[in-house]
Each structure stands twice: as C-alpha cells, then as structure tokens.
PDB file of N, CA and C in Angstrom:
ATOM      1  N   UNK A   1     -36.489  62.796  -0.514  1.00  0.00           N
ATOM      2  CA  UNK A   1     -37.470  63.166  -1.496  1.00  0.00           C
ATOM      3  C   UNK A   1     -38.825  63.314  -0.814  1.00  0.00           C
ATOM      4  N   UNK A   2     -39.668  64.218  -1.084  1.00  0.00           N
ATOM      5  CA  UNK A   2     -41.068  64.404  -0.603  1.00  0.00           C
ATOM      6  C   UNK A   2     -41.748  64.564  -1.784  1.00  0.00           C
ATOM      7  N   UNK A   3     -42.813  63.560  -2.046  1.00  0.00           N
ATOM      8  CA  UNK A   3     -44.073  63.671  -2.284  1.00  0.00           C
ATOM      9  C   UNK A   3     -45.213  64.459  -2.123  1.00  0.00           C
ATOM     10  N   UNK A   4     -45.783  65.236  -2.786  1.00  0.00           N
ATOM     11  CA  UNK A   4     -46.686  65.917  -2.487  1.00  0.00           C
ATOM     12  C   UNK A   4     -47.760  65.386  -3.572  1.00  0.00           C
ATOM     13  N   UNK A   5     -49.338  64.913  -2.506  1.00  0.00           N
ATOM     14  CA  UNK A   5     -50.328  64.492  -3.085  1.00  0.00           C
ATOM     15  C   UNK A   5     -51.019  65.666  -4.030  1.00  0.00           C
ATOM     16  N   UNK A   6     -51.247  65.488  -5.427  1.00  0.00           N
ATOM     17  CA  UNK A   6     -52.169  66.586  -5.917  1.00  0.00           C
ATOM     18  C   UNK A   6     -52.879  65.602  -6.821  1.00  0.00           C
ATOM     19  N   UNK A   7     -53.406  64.649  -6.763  1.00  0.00           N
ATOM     20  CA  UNK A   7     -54.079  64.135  -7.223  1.00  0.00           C
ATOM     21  C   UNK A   7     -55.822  65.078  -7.341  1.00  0.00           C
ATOM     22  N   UNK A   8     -55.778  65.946  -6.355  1.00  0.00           N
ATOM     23  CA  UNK A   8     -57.008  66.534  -6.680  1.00  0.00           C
ATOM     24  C   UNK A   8     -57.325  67.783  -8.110  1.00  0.00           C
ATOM     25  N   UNK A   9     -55.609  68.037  -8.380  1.00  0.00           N
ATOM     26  CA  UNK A   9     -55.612  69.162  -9.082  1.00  0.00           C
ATOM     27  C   UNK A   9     -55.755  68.170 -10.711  1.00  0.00           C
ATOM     28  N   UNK A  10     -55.630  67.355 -10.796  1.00  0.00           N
ATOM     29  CA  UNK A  10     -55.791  66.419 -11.972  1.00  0.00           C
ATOM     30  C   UNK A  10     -57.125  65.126 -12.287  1.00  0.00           C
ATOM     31  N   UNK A  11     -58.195  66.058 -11.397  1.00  0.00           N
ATOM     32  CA  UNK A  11     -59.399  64.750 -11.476  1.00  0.00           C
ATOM     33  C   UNK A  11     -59.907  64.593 -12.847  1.00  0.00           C
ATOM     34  N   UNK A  12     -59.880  64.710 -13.807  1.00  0.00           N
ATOM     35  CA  UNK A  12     -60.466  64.842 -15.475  1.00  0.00           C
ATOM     36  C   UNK A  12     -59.511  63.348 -15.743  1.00  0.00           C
ATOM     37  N   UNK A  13     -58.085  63.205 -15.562  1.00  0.00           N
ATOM     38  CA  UNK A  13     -57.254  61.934 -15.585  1.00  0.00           C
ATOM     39  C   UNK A  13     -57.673  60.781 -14.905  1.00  0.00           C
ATOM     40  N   UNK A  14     -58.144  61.252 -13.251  1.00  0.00           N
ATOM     41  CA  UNK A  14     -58.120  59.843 -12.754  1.00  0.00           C
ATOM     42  C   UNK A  14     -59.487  59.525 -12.544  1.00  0.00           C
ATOM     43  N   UNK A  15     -60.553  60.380 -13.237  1.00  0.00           N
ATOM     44  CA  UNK A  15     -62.021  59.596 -13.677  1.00  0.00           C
ATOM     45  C   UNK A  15     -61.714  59.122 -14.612  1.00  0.00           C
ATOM     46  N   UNK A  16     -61.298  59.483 -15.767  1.00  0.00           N
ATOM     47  CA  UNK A  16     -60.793  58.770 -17.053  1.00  0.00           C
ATOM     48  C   UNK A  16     -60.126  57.259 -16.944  1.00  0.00           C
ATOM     49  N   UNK A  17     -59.105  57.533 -16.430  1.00  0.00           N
ATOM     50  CA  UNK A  17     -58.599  55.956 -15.757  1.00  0.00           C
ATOM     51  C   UNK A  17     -59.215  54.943 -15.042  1.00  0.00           C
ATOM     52  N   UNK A  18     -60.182  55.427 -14.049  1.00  0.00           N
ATOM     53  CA  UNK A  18     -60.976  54.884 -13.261  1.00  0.00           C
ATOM     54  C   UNK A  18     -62.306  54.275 -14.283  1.00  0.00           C
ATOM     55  N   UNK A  19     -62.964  55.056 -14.998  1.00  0.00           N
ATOM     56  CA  UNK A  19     -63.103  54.725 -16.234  1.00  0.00           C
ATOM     57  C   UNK A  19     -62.980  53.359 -17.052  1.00  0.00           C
ATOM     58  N   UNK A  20     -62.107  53.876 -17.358  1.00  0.00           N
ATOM     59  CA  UNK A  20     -61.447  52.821 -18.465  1.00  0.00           C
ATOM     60  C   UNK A  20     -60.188  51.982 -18.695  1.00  0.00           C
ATOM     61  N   UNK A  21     -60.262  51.148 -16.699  1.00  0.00           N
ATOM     62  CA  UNK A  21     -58.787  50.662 -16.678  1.00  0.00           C
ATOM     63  C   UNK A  21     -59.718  49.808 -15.506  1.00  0.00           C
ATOM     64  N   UNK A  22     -59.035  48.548 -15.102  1.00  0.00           N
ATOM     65  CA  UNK A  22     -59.770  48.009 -14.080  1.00  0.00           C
ATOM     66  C   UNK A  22     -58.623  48.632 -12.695  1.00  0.00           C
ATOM     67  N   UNK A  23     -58.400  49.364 -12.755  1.00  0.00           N
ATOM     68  CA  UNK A  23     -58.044  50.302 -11.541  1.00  0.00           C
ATOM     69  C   UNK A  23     -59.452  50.562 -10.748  1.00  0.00           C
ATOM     70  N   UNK A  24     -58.344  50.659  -9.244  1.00  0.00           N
ATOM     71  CA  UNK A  24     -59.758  50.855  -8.079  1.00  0.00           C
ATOM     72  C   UNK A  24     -59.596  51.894  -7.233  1.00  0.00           C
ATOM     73  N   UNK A  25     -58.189  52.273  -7.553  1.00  0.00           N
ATOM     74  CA  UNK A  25     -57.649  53.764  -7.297  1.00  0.00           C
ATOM     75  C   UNK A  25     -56.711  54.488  -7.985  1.00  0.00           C
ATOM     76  N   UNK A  26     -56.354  56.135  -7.852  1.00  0.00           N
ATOM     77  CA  UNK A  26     -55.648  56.521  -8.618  1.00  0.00           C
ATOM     78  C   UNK A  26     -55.163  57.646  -7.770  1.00  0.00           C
ATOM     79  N   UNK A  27     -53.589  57.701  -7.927  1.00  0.00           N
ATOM     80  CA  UNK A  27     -53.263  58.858  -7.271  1.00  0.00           C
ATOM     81  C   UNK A  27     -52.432  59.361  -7.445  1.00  0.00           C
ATOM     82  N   UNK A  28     -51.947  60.686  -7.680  1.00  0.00           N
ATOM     83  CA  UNK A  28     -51.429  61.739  -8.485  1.00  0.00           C
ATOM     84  C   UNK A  28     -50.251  62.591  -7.041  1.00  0.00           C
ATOM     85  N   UNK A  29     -48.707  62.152  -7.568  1.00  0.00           N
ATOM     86  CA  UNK A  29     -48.293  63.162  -6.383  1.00  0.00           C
ATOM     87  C   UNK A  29     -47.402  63.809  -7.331  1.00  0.00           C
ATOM     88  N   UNK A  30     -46.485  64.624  -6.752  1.00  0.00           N
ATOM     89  CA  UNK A  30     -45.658  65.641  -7.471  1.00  0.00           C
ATOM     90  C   UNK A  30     -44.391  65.219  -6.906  1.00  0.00           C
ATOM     91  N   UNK A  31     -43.477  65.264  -7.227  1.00  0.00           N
ATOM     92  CA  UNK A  31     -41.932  64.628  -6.924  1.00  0.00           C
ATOM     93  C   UNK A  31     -41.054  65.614  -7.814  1.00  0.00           C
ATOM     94  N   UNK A  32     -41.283  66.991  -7.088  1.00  0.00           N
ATOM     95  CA  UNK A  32     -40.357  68.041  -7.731  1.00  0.00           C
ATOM     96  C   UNK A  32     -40.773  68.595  -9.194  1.00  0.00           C
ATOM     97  N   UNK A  33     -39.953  68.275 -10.012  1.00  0.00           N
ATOM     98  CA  UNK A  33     -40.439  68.144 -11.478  1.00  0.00           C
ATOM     99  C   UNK A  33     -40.808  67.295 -12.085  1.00  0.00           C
ATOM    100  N   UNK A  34     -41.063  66.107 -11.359  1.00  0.00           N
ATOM    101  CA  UNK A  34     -41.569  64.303 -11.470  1.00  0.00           C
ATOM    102  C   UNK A  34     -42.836  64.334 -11.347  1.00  0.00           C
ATOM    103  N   UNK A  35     -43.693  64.177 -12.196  1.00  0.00           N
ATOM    104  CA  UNK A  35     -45.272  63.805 -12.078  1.00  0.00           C
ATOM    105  C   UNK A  35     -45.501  61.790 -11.962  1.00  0.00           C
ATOM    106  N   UNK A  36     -45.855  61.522 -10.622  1.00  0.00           N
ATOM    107  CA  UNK A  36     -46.192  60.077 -10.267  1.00  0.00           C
ATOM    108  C   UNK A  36     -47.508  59.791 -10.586  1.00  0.00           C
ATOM    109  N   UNK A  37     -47.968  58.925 -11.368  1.00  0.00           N
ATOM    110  CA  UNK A  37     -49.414  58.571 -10.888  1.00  0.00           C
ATOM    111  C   UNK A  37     -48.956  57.021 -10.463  1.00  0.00           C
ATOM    112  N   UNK A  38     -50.065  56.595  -9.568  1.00  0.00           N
ATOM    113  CA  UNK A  38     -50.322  55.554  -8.337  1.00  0.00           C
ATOM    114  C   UNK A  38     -51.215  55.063  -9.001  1.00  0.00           C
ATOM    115  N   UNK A  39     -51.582  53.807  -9.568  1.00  0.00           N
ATOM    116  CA  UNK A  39     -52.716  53.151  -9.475  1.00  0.00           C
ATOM    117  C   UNK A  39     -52.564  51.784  -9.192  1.00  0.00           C
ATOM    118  N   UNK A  40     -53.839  51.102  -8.803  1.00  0.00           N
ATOM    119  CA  UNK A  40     -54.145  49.510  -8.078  1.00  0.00           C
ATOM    120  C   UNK A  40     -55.331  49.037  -8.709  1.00  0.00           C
ATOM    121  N   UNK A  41     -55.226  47.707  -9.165  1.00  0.00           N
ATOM    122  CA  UNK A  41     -55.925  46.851  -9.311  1.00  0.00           C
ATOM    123  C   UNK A  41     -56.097  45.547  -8.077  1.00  0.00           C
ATOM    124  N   UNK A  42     -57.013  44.959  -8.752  1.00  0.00           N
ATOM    125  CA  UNK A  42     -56.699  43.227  -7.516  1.00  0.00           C
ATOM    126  C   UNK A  42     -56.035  43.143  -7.778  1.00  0.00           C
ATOM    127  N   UNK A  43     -55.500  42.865  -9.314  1.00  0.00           N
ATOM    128  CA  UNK A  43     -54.439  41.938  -9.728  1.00  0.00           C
ATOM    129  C   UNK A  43     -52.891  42.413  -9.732  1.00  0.00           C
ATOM    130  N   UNK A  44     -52.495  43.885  -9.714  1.00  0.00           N
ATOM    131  CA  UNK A  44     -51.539  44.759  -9.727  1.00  0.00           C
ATOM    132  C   UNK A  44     -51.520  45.755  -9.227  1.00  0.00           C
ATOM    133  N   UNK A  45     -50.509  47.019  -9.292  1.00  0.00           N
ATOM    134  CA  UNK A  45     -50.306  48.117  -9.359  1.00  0.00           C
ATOM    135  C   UNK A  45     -49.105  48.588  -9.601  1.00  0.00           C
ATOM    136  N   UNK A  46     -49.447  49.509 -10.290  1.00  0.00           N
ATOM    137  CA  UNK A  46     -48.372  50.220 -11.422  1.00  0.00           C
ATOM    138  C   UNK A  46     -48.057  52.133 -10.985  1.00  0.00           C
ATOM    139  N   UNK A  47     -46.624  52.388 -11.530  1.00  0.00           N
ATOM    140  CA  UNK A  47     -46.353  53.598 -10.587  1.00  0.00           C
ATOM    141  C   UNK A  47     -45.772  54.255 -12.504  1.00  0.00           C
ATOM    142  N   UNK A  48     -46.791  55.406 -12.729  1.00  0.00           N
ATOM    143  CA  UNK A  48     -45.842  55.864 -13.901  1.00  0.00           C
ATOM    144  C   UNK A  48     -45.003  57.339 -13.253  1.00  0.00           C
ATOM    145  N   UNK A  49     -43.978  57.214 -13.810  1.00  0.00           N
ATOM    146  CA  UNK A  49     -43.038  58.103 -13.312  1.00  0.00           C
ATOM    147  C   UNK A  49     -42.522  59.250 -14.696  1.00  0.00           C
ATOM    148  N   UNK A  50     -43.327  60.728 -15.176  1.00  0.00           N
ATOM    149  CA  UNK A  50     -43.292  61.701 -16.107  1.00  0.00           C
ATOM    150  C   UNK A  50     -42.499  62.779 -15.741  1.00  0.00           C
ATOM    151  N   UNK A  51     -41.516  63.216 -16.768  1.00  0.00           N
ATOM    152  CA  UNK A  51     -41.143  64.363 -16.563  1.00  0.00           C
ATOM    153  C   UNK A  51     -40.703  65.354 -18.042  1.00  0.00           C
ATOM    154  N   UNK A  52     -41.479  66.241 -18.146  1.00  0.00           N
ATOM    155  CA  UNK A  52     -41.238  66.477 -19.283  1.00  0.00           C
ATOM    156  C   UNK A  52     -40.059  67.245 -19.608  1.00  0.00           C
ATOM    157  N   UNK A  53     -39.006  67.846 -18.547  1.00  0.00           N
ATOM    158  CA  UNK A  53     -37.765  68.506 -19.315  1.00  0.00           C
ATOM    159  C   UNK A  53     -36.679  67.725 -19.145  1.00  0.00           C
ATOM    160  N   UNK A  54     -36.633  66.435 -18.700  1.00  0.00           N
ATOM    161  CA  UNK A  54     -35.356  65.212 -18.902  1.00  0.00           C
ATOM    162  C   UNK A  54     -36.252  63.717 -18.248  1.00  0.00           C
ATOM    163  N   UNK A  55     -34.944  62.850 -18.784  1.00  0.00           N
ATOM    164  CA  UNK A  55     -35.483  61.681 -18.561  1.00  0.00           C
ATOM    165  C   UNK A  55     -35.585  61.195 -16.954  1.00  0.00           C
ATOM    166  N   UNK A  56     -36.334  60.039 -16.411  1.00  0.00           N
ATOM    167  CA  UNK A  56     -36.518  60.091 -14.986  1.00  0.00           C
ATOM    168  C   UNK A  56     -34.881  59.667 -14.376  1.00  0.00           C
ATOM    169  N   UNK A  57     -34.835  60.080 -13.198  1.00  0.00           N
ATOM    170  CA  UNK A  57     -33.650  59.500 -12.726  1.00  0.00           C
ATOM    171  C   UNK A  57     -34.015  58.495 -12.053  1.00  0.00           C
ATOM    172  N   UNK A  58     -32.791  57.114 -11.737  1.00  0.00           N
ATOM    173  CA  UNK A  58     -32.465  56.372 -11.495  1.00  0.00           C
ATOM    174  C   UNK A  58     -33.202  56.499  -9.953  1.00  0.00           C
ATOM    175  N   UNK A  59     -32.639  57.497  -8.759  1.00  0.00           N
ATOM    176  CA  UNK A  59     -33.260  57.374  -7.864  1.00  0.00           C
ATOM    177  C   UNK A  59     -34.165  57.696  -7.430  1.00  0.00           C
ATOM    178  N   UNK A  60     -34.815  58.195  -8.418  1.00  0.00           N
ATOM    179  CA  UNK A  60     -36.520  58.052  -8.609  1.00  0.00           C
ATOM    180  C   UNK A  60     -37.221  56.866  -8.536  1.00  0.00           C
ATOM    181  N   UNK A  61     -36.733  56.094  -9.582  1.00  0.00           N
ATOM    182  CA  UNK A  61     -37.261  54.919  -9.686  1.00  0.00           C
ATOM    183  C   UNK A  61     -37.163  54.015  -8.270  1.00  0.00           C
ATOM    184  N   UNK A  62     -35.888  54.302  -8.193  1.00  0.00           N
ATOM    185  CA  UNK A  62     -35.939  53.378  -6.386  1.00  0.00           C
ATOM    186  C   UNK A  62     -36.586  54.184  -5.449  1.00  0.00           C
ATOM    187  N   UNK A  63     -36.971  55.139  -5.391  1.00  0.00           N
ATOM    188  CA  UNK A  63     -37.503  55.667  -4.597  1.00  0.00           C
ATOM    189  C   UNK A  63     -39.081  55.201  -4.839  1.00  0.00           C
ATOM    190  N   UNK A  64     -39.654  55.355  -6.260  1.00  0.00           N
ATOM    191  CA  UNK A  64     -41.370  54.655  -6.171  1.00  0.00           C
ATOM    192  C   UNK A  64     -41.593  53.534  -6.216  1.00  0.00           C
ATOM    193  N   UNK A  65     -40.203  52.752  -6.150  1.00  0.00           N
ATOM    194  CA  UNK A  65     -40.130  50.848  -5.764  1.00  0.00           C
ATOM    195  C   UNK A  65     -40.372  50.767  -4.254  1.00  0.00           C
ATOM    196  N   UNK A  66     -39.494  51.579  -3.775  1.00  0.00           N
ATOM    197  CA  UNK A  66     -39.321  51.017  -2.128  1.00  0.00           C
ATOM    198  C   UNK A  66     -40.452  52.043  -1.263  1.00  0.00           C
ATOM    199  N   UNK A  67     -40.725  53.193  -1.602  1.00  0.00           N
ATOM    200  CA  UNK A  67     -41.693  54.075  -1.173  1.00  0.00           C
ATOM    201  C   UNK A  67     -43.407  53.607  -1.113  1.00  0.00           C
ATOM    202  N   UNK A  68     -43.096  53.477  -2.433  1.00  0.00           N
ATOM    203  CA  UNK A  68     -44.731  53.813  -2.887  1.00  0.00           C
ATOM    204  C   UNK A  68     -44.958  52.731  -3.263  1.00  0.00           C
ATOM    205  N   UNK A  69     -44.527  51.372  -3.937  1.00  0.00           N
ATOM    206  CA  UNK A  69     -45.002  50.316  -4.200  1.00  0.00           C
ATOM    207  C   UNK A  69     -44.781  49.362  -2.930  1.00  0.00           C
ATOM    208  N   UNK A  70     -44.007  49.742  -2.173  1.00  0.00           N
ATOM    209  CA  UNK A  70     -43.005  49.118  -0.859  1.00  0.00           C
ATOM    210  C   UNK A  70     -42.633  47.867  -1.293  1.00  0.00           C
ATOM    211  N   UNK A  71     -41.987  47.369  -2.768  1.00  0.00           N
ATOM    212  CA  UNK A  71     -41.159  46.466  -2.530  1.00  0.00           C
ATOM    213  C   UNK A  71     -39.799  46.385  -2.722  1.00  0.00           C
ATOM    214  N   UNK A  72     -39.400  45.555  -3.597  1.00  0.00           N
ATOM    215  CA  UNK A  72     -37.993  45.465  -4.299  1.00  0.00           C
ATOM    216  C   UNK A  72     -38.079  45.293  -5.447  1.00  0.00           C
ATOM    217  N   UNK A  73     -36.627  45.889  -6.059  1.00  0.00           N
ATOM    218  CA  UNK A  73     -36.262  45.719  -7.546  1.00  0.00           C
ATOM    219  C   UNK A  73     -36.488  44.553  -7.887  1.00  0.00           C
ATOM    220  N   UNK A  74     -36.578  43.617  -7.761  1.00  0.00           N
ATOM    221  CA  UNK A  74     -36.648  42.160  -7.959  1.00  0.00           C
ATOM    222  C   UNK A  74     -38.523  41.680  -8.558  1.00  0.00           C
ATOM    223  N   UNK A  75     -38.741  42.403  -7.622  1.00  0.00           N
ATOM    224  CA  UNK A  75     -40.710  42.248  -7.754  1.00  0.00           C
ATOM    225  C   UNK A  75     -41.362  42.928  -8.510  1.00  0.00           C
ATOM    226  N   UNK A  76     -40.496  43.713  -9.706  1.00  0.00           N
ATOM    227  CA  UNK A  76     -41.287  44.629 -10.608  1.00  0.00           C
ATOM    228  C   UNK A  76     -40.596  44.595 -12.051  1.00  0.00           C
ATOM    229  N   UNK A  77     -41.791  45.165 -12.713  1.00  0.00           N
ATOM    230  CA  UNK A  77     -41.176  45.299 -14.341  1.00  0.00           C
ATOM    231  C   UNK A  77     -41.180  46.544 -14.425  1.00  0.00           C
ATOM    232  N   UNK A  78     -39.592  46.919 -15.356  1.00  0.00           N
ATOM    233  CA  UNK A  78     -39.892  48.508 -15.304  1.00  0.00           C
ATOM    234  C   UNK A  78     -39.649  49.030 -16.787  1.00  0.00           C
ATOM    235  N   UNK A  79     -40.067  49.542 -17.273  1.00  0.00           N
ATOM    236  CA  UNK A  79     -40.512  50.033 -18.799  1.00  0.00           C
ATOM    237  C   UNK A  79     -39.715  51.362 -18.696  1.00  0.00           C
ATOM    238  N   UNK A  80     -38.838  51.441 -19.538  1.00  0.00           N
ATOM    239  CA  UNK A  80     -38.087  52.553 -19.534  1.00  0.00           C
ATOM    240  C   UNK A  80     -38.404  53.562 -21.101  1.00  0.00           C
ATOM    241  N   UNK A  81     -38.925  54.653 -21.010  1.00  0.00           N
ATOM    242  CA  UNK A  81     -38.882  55.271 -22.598  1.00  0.00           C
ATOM    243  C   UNK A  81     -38.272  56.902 -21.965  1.00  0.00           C
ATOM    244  N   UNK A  82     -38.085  57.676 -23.121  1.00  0.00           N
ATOM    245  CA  UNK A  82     -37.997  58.877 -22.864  1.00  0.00           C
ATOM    246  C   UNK A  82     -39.057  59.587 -21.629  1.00  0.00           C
ATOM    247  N   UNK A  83     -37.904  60.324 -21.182  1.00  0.00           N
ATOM    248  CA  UNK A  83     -39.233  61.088 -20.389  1.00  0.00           C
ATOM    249  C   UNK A  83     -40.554  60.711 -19.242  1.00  0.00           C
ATOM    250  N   UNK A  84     -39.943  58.783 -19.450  1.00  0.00           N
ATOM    251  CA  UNK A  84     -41.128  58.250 -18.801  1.00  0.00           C
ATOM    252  C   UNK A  84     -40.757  56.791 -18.407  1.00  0.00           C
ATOM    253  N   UNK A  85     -41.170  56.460 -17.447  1.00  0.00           N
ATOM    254  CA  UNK A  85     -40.474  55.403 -16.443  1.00  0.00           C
ATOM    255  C   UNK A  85     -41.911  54.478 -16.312  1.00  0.00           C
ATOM    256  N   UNK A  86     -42.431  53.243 -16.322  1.00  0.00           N
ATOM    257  CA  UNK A  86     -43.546  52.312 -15.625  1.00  0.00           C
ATOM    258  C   UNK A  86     -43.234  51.684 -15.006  1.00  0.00           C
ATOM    259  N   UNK A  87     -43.317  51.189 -14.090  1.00  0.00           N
ATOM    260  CA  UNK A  87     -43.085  50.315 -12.914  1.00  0.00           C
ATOM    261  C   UNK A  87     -44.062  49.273 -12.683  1.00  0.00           C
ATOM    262  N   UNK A  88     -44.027  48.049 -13.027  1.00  0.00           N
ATOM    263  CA  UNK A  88     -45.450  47.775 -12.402  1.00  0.00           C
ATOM    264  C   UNK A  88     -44.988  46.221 -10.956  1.00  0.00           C
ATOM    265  N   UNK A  89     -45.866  45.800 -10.338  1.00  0.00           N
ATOM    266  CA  UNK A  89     -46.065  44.544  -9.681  1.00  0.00           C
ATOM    267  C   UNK A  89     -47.509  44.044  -9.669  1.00  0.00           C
ATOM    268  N   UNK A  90     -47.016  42.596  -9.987  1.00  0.00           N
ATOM    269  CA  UNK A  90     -48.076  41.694  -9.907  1.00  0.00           C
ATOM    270  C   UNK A  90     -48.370  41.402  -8.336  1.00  0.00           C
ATOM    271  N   UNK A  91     -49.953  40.944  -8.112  1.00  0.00           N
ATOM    272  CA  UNK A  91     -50.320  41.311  -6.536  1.00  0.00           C
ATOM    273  C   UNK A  91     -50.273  39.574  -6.611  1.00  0.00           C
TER     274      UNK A  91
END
C-alpha cells in the first residue's frame, strides 16, 4: 500500500481541526480510494480511515496501526461505523 501525502490539498479541514481540537498536527494522505487523516495530541493520536463508495477494509486498518500509528492491535481503540474506521492510542 502507498500513501500519498495531500494534506495540502485539504487545508480549510486541518485549520479547522487545529482550531478546535487540542491537536498539534494534522495530516491528510490518500490510500487509493481511502481518505486518512493523522492527527496528535500530547495525550494521543488518532488515525480516521474514510471511504465513501464501501466500507474500510480490514487491511487498511492494520496497515494505519502498524504504519502510521507504529503500534499494535492491542494498543488501540478502534470505532468501526459505515464507511468509516477511528483508530485511536493513548500516548
């Protein structure tokens, strides 16, 4: 799987977040038809995983556990709804 950063093509979102979240970063990649956003607090960081023409797959999710959060299934909560996956870990 490759990631591609476009967090720049979506800055109106991650001033908004930055904004109004105690986030200290935010970052936006593309994962095919998978929209990731990245964000970090002190206290956390959380990986939402969007796709609007089916629900996320399974090795998606392990892929923004072990990738992008770099841990394990074990070290995260993951919020499952339609269309949309949260991931988070406590720091």
């Amino acid at each position: 799987m490759k990631l591609i950063d476009v967090t720049n093509s979506h800055s109106a979102l991650v001033t908004e977040q930055l904004g109004n979240t105690d986030a200290v970063f935010i970052k936006v990649y593309s994962l095919g038809q998978t929209t990731i956003i990245y964000s970090g607090a002190a206290t956390h960081k959380d990986v939402i995983l969007t796709n609007k023409m089916r629900n996320i797959k399974n090795n998606e999710v392990s892929f923004a556990i072990s990738d992008i959060l770099e841990t394990t299934p074990d070290n995260v909560d993951i919020l499952k709804a339609p269309n949309l996956v949260e991931i988070s870990v406590n720091l």
